[in-house]
N, C-alpha and C. Protein backbone atom coordinates (compact mmCIF):
# COMPACT_ATOMS: atom_id res chain seq x y z
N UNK A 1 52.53 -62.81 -16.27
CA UNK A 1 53.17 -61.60 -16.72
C UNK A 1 54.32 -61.29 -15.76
N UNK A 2 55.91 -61.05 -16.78
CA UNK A 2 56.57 -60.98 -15.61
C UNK A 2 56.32 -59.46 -14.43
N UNK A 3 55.78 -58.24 -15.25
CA UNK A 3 55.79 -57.45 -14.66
C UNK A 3 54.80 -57.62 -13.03
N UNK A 4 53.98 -57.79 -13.23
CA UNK A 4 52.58 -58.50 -12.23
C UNK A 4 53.49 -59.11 -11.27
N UNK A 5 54.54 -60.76 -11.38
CA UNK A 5 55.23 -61.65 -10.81
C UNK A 5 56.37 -60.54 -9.91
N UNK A 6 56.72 -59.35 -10.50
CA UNK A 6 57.82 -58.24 -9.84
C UNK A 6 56.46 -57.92 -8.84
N UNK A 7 55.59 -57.18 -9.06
CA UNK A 7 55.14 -56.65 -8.10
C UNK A 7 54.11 -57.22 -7.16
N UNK A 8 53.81 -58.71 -7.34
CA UNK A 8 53.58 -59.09 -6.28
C UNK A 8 54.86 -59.78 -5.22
N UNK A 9 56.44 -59.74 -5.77
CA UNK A 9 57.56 -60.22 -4.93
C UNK A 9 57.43 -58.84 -4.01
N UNK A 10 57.29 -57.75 -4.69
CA UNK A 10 57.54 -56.42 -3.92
C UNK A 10 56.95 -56.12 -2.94
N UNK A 11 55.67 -56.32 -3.07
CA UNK A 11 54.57 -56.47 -2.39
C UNK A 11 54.79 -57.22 -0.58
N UNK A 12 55.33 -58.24 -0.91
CA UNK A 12 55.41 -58.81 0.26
C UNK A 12 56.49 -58.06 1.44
N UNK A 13 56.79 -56.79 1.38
CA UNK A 13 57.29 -56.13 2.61
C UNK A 13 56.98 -55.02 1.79
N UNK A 14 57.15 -54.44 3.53
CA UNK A 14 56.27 -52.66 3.29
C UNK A 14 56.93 -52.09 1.61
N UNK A 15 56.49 -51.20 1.35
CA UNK A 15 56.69 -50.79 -0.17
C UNK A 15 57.32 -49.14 0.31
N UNK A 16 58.13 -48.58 -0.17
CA UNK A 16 58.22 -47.11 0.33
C UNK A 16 58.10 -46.28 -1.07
N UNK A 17 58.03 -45.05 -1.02
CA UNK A 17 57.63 -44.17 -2.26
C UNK A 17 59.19 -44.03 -2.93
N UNK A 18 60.11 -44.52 -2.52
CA UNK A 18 61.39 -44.01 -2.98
C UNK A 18 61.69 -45.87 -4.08
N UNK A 19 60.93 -46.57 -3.85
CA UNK A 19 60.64 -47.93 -4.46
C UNK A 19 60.17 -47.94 -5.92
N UNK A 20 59.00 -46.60 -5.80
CA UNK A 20 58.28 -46.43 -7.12
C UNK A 20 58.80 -45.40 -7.84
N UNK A 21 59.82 -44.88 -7.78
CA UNK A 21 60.57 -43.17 -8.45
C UNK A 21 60.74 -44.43 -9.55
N UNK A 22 60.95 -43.92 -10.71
CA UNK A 22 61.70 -43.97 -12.11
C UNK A 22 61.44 -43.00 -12.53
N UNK A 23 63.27 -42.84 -12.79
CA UNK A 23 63.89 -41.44 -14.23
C UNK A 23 62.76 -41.38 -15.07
N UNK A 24 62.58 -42.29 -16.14
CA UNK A 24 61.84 -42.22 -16.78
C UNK A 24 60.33 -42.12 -16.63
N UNK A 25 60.03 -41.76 -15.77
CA UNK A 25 59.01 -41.12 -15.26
C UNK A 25 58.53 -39.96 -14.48
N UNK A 26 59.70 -39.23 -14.85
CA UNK A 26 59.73 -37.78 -14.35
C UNK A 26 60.23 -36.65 -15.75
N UNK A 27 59.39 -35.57 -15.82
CA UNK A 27 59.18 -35.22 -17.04
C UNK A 27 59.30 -33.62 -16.80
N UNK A 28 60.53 -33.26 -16.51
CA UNK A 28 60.86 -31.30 -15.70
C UNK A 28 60.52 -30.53 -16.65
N UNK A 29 59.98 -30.93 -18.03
CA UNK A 29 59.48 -29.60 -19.08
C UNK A 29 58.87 -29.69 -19.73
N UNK A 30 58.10 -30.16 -19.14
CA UNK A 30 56.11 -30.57 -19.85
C UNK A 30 55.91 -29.30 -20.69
N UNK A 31 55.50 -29.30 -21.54
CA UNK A 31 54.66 -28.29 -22.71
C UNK A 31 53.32 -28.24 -22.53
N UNK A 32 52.79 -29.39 -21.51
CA UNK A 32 51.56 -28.78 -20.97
C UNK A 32 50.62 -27.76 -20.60
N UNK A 33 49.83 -26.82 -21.19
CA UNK A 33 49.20 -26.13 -20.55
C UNK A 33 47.76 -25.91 -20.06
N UNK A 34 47.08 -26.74 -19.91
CA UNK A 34 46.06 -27.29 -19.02
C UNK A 34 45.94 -28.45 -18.10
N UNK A 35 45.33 -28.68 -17.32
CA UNK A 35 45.01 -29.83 -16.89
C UNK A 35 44.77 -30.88 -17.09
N UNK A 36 44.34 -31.07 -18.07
CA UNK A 36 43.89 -32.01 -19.25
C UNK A 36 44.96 -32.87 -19.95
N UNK A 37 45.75 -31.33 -20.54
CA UNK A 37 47.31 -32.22 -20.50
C UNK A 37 48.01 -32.67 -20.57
N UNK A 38 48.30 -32.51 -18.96
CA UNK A 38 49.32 -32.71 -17.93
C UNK A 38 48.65 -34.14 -17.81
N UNK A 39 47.72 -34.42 -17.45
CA UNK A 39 46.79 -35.72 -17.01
C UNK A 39 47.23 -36.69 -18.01
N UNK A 40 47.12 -36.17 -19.26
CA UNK A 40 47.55 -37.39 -20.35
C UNK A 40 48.97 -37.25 -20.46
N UNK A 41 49.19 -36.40 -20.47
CA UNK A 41 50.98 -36.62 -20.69
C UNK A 41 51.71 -37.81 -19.43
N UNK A 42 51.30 -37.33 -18.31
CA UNK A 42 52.16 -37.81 -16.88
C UNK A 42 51.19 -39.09 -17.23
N UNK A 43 49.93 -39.77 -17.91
CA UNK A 43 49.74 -40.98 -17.91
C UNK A 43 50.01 -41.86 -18.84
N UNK A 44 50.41 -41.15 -19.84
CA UNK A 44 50.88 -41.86 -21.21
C UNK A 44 52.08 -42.09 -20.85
N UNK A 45 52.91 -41.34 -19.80
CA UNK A 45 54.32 -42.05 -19.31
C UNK A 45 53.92 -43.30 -18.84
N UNK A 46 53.05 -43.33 -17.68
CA UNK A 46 52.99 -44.68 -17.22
C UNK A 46 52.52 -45.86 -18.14
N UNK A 47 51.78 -45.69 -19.16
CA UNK A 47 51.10 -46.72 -20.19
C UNK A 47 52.58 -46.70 -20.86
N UNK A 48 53.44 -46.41 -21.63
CA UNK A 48 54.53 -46.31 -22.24
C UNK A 48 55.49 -47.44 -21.67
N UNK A 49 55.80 -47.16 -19.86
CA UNK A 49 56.27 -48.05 -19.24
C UNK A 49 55.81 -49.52 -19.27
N UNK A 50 54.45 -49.57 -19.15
CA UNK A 50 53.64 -50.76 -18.83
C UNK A 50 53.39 -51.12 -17.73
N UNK A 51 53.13 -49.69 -17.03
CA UNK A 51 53.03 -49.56 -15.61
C UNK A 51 51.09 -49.78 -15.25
N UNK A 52 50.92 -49.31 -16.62
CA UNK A 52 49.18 -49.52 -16.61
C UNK A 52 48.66 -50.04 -17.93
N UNK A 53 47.69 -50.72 -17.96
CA UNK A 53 47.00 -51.62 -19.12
C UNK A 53 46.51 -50.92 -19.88
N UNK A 54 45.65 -50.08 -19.70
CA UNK A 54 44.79 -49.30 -20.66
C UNK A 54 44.62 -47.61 -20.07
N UNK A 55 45.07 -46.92 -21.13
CA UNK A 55 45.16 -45.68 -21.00
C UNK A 55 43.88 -44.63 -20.83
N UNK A 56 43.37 -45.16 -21.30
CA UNK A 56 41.83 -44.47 -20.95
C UNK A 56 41.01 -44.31 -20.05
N UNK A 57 40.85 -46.07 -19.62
CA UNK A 57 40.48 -46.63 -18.42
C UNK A 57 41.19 -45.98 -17.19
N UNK A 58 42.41 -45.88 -17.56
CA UNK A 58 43.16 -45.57 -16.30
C UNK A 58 42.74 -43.59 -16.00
N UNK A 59 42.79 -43.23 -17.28
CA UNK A 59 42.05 -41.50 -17.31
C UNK A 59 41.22 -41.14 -16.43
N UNK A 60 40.45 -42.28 -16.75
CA UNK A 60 38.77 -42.31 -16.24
C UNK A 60 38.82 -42.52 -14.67
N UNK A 61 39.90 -43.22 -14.28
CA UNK A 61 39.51 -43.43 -12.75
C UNK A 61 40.15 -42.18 -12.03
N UNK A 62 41.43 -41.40 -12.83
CA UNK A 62 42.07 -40.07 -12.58
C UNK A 62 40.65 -39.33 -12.33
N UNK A 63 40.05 -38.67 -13.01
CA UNK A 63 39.06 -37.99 -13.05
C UNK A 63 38.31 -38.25 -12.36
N UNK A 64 37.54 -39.42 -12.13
CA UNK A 64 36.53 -39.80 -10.88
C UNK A 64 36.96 -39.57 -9.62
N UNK A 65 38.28 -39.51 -9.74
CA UNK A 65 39.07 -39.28 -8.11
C UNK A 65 38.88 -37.60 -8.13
N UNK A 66 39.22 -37.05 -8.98
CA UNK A 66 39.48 -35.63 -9.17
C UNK A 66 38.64 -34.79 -9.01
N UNK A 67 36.88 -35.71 -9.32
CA UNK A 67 36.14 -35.31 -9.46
C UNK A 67 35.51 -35.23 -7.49
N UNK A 68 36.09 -35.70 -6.97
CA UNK A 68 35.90 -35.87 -5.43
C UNK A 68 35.87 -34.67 -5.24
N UNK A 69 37.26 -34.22 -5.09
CA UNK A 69 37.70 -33.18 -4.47
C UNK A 69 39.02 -32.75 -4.72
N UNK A 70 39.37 -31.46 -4.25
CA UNK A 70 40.42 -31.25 -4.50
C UNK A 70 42.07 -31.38 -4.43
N UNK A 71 42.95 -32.00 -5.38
CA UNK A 71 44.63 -32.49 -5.22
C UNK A 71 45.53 -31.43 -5.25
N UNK A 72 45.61 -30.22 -5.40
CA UNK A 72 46.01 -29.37 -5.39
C UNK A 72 46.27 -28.62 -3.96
N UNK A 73 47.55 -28.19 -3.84
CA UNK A 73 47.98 -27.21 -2.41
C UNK A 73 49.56 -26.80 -2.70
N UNK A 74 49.61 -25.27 -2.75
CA UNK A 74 50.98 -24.83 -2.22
C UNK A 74 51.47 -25.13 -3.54
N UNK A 75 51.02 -25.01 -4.48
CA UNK A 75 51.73 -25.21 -6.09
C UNK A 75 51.79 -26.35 -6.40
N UNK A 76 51.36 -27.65 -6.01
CA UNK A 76 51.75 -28.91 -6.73
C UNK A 76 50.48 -29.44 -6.35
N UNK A 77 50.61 -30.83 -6.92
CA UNK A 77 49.02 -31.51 -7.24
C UNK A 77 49.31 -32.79 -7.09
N UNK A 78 48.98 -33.43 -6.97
CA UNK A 78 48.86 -35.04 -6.32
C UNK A 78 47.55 -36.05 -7.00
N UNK A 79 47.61 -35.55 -7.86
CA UNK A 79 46.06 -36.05 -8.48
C UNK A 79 46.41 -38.08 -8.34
N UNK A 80 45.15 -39.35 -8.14
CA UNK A 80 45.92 -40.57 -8.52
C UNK A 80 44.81 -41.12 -9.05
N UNK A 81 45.04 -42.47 -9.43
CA UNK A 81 43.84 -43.12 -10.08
C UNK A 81 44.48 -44.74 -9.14
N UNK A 82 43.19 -45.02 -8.95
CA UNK A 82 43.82 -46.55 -7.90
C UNK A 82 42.69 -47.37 -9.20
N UNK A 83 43.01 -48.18 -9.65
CA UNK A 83 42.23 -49.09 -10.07
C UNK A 83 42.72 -50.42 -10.71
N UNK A 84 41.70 -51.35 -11.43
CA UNK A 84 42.46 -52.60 -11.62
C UNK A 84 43.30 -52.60 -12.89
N UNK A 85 42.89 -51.25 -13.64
CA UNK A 85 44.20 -50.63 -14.80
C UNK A 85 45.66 -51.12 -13.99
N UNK A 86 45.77 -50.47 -13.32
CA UNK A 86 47.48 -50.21 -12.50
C UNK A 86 48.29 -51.96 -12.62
N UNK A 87 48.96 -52.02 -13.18
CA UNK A 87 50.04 -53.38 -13.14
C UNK A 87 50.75 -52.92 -12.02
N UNK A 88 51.99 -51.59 -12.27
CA UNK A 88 52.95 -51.54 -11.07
C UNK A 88 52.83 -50.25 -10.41
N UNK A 89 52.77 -50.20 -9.14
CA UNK A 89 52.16 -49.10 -8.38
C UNK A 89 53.51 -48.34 -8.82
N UNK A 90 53.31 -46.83 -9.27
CA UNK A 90 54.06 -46.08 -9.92
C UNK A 90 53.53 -44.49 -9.76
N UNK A 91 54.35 -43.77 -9.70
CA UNK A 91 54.38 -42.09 -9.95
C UNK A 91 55.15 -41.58 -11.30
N UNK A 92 54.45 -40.72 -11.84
CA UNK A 92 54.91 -39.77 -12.85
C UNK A 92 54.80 -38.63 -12.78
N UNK A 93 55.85 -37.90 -12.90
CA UNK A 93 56.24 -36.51 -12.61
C UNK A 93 56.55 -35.42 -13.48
N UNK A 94 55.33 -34.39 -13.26
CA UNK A 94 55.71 -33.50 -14.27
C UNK A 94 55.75 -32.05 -13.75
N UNK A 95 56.80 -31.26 -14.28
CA UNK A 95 56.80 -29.53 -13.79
C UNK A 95 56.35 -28.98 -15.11
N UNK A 96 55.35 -28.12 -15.35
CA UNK A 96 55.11 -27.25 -16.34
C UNK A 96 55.79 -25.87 -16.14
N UNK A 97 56.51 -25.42 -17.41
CA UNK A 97 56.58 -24.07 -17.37
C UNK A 97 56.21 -23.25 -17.00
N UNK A 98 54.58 -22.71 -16.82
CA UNK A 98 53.67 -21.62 -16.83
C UNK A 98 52.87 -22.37 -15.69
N UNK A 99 52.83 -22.32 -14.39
CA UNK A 99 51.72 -22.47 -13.35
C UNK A 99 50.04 -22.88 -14.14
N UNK A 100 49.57 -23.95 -14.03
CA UNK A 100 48.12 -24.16 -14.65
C UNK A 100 47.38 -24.40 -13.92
N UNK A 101 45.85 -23.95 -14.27
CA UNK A 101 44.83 -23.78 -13.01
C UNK A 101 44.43 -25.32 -13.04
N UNK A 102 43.98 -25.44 -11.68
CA UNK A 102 44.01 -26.89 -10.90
C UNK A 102 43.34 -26.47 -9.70
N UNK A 103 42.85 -27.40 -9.37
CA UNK A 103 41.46 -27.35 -7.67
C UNK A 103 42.21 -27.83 -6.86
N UNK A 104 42.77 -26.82 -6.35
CA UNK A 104 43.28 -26.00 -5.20
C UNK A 104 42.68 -26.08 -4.17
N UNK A 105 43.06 -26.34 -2.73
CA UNK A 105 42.52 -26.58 -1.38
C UNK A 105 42.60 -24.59 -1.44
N UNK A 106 43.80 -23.89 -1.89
CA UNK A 106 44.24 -23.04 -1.56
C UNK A 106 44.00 -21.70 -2.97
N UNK A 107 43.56 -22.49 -4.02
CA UNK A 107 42.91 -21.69 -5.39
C UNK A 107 43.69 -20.98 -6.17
N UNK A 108 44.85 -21.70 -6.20
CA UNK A 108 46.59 -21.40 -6.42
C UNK A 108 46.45 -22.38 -7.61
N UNK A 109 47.28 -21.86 -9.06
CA UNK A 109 47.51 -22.53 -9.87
C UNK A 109 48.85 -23.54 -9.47
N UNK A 110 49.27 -24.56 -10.16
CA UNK A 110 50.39 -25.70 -9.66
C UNK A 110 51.32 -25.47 -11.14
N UNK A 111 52.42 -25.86 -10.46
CA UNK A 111 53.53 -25.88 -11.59
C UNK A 111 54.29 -27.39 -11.35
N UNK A 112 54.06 -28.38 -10.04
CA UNK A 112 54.44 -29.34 -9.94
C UNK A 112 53.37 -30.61 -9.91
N UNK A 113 53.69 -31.72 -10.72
CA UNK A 113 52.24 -32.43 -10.25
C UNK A 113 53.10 -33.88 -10.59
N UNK A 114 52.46 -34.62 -9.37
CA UNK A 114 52.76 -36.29 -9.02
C UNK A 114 51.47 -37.00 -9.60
N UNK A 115 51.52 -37.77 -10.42
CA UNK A 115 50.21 -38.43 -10.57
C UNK A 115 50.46 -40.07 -10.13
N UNK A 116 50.30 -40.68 -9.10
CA UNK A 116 50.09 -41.89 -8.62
C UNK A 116 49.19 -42.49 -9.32
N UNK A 117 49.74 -44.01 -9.44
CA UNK A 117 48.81 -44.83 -10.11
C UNK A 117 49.14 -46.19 -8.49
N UNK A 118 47.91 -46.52 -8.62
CA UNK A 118 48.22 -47.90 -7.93
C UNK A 118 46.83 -48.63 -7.97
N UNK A 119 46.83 -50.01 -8.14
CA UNK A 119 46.16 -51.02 -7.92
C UNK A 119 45.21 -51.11 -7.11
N UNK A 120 44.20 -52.07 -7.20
CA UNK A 120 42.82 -52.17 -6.29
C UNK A 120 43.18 -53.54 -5.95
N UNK A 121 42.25 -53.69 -4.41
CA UNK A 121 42.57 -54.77 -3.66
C UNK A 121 43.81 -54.95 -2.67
N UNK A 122 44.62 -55.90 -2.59
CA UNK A 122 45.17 -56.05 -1.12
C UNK A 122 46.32 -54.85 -1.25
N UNK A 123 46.38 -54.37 -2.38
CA UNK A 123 48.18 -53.49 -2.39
C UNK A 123 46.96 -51.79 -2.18
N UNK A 124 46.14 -51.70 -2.00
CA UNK A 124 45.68 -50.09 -1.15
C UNK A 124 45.75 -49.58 -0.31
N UNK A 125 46.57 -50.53 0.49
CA UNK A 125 47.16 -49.86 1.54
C UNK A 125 49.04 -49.69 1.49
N UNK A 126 49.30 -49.97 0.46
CA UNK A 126 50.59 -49.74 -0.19
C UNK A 126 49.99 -48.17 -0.91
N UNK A 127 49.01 -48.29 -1.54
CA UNK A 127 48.87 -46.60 -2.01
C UNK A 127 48.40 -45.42 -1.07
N UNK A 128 47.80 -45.88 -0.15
CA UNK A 128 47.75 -45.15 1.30
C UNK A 128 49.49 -44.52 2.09
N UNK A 129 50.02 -45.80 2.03
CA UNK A 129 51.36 -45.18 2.49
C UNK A 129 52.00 -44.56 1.58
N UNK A 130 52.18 -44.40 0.48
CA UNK A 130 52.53 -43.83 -0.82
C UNK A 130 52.32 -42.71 -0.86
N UNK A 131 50.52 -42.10 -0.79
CA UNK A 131 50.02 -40.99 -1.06
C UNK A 131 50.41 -40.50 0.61
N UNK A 132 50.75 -40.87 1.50
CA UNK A 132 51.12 -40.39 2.76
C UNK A 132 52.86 -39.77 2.95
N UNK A 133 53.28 -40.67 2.15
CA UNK A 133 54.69 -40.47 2.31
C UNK A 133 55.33 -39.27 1.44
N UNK A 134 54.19 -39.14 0.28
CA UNK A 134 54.70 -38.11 -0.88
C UNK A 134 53.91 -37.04 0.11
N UNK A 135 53.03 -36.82 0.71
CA UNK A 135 52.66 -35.45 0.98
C UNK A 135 53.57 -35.06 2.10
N UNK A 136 53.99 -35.98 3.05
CA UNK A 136 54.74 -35.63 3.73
C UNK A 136 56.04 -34.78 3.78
N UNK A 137 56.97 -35.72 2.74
CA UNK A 137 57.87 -34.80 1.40
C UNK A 137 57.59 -33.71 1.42
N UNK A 138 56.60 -33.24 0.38
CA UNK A 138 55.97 -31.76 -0.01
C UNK A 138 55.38 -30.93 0.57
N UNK A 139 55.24 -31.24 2.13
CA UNK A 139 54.42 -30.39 2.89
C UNK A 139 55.43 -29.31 3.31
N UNK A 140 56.35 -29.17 3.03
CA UNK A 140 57.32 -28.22 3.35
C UNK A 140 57.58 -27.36 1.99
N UNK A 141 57.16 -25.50 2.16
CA UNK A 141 57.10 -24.82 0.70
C UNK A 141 58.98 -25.02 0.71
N UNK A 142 59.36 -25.23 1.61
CA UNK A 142 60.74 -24.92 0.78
C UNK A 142 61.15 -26.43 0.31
N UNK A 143 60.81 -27.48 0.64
CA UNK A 143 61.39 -28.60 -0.34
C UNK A 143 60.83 -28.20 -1.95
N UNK A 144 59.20 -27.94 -1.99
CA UNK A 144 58.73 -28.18 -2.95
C UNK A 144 59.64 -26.48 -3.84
N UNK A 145 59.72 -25.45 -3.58
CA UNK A 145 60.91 -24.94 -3.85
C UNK A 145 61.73 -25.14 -4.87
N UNK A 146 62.81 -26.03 -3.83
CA UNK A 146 64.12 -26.08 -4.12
C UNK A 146 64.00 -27.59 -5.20
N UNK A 147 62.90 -28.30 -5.63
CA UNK A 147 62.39 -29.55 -6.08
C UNK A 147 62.34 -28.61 -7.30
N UNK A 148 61.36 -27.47 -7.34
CA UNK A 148 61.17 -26.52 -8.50
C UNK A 148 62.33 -26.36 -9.42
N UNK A 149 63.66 -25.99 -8.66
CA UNK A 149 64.58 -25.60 -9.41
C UNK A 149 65.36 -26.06 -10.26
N UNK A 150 65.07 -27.90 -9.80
CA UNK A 150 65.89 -28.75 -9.92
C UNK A 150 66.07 -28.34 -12.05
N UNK A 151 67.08 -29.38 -12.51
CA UNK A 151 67.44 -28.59 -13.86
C UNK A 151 67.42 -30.12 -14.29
N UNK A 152 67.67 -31.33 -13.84
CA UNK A 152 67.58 -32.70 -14.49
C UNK A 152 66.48 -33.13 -13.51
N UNK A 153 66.13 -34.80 -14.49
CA UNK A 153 65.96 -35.79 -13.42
C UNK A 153 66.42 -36.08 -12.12
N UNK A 154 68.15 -35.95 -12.47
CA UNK A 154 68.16 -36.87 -11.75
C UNK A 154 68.49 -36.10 -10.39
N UNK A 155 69.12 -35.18 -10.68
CA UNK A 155 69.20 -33.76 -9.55
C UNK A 155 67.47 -33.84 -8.63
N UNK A 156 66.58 -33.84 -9.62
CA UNK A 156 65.30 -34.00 -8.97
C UNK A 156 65.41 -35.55 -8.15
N UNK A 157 65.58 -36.32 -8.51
CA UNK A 157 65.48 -37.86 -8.48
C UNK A 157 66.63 -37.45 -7.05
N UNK A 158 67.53 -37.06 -6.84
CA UNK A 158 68.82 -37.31 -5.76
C UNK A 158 68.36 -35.58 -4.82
N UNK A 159 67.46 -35.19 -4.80
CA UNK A 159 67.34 -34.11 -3.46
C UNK A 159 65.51 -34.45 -3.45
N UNK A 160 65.24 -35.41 -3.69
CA UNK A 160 63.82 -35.96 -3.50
C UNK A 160 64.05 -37.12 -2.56
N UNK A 161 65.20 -37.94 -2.81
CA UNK A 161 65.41 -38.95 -1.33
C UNK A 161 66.26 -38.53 -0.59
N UNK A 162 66.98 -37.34 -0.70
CA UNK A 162 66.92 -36.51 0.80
C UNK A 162 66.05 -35.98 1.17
N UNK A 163 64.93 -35.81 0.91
CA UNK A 163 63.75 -35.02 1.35
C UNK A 163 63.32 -36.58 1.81
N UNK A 164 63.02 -37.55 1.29
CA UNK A 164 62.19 -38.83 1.90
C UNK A 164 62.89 -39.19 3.17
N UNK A 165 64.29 -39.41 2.86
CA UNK A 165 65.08 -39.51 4.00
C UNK A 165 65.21 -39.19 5.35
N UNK A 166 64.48 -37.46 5.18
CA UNK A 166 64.66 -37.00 6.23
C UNK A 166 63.29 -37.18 6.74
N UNK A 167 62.32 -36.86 5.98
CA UNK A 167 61.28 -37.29 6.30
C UNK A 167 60.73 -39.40 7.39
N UNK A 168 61.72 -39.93 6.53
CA UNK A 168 61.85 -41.09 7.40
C UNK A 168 62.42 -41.58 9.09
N UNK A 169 63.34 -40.44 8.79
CA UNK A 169 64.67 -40.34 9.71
C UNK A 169 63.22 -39.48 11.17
N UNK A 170 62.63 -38.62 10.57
CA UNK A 170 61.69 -38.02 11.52
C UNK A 170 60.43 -38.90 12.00
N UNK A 171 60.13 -39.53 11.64
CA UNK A 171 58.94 -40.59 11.73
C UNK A 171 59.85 -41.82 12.46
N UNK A 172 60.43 -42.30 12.57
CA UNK A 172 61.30 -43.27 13.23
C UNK A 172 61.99 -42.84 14.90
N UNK A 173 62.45 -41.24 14.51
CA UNK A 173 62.82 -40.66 15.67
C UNK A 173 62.00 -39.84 16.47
């Protein structure tokens, strides 16, 4: 599969979260209004892509993760599913209109949510740095903010790798 043959070339040096952004996988006016969803919407992007094999399967491992504990803080949500569904380690991005209740570290409904998909076996520690690098991003209320306001993709897509950027630029220095 050529997709598989891309991401094991990728694979072979560190992977960064600014690697896995696609436009088409960021979605600023979800009609979503539950949790439920948001979950299928932001994953039916990735099955659409052919970023994951089976859409259900891939649901199911969302939820078992979800079912841990809580992805939610400070308005946005991070929910992921790691399993052998995932072809290309990928994020999909969605802002809902109306704030929807979500398990909250902090018991705050979210209006922003990243749903990570990535693979089982040797690339989990590619989703470790992934799910590290995006919280890092968002741990600041004013990126996640001024991320809020954004009005396109790609406006979102181009003040999201200045936020990685700087975030890199700080970890290096």
């Amino acid at each position: 599969m050529k997709q598989e043959k891309n991401y094991k070339e990728r694979e072979k040096k560190d992977m960064n979260l600014l690697e896995i952004l696609d436009l088409d996988l960021i979605d600023l006016e979800m009609k979503a209004s539950n949790k439920d969803e948001v979950l299928y919407q932001l994953s039916s992007m990735l099955y659409k892509k052919k970023n994951i094999k089976n859409l259900d399967k891939f649901l199911e491992a969302v939820y078992e993760r979800e079912s841990i504990g809580e992805t939610g803080l400070g308005g946005i949500a991070i929910p992921h599913g790691l399993t052998e569904q995932v072809i290309n380690a990928s994020v999909a991005i969605g802002k809902v209109e109306k704030p929807i209740e979500w398990e909250s570290l902090d018991d705050q409904p979210v209006s922003l949510i990243f749903l990570l998909a990535a693979p089982t076996g040797d690339q989990q520690k590619i989703h470790l740095q992934n799910l590290s690098q995006l919280a890092s991003v968002v741990a600041h209320k004013e990126h996640v903010d001024a991320l809020m306001k954004c009005n396109t993709k790609e406006e979102f897509f181009q003040l999201f790798e200045t936020y990685f950027n700087e975030f890199t630029k700080r970890k290096e220095g």
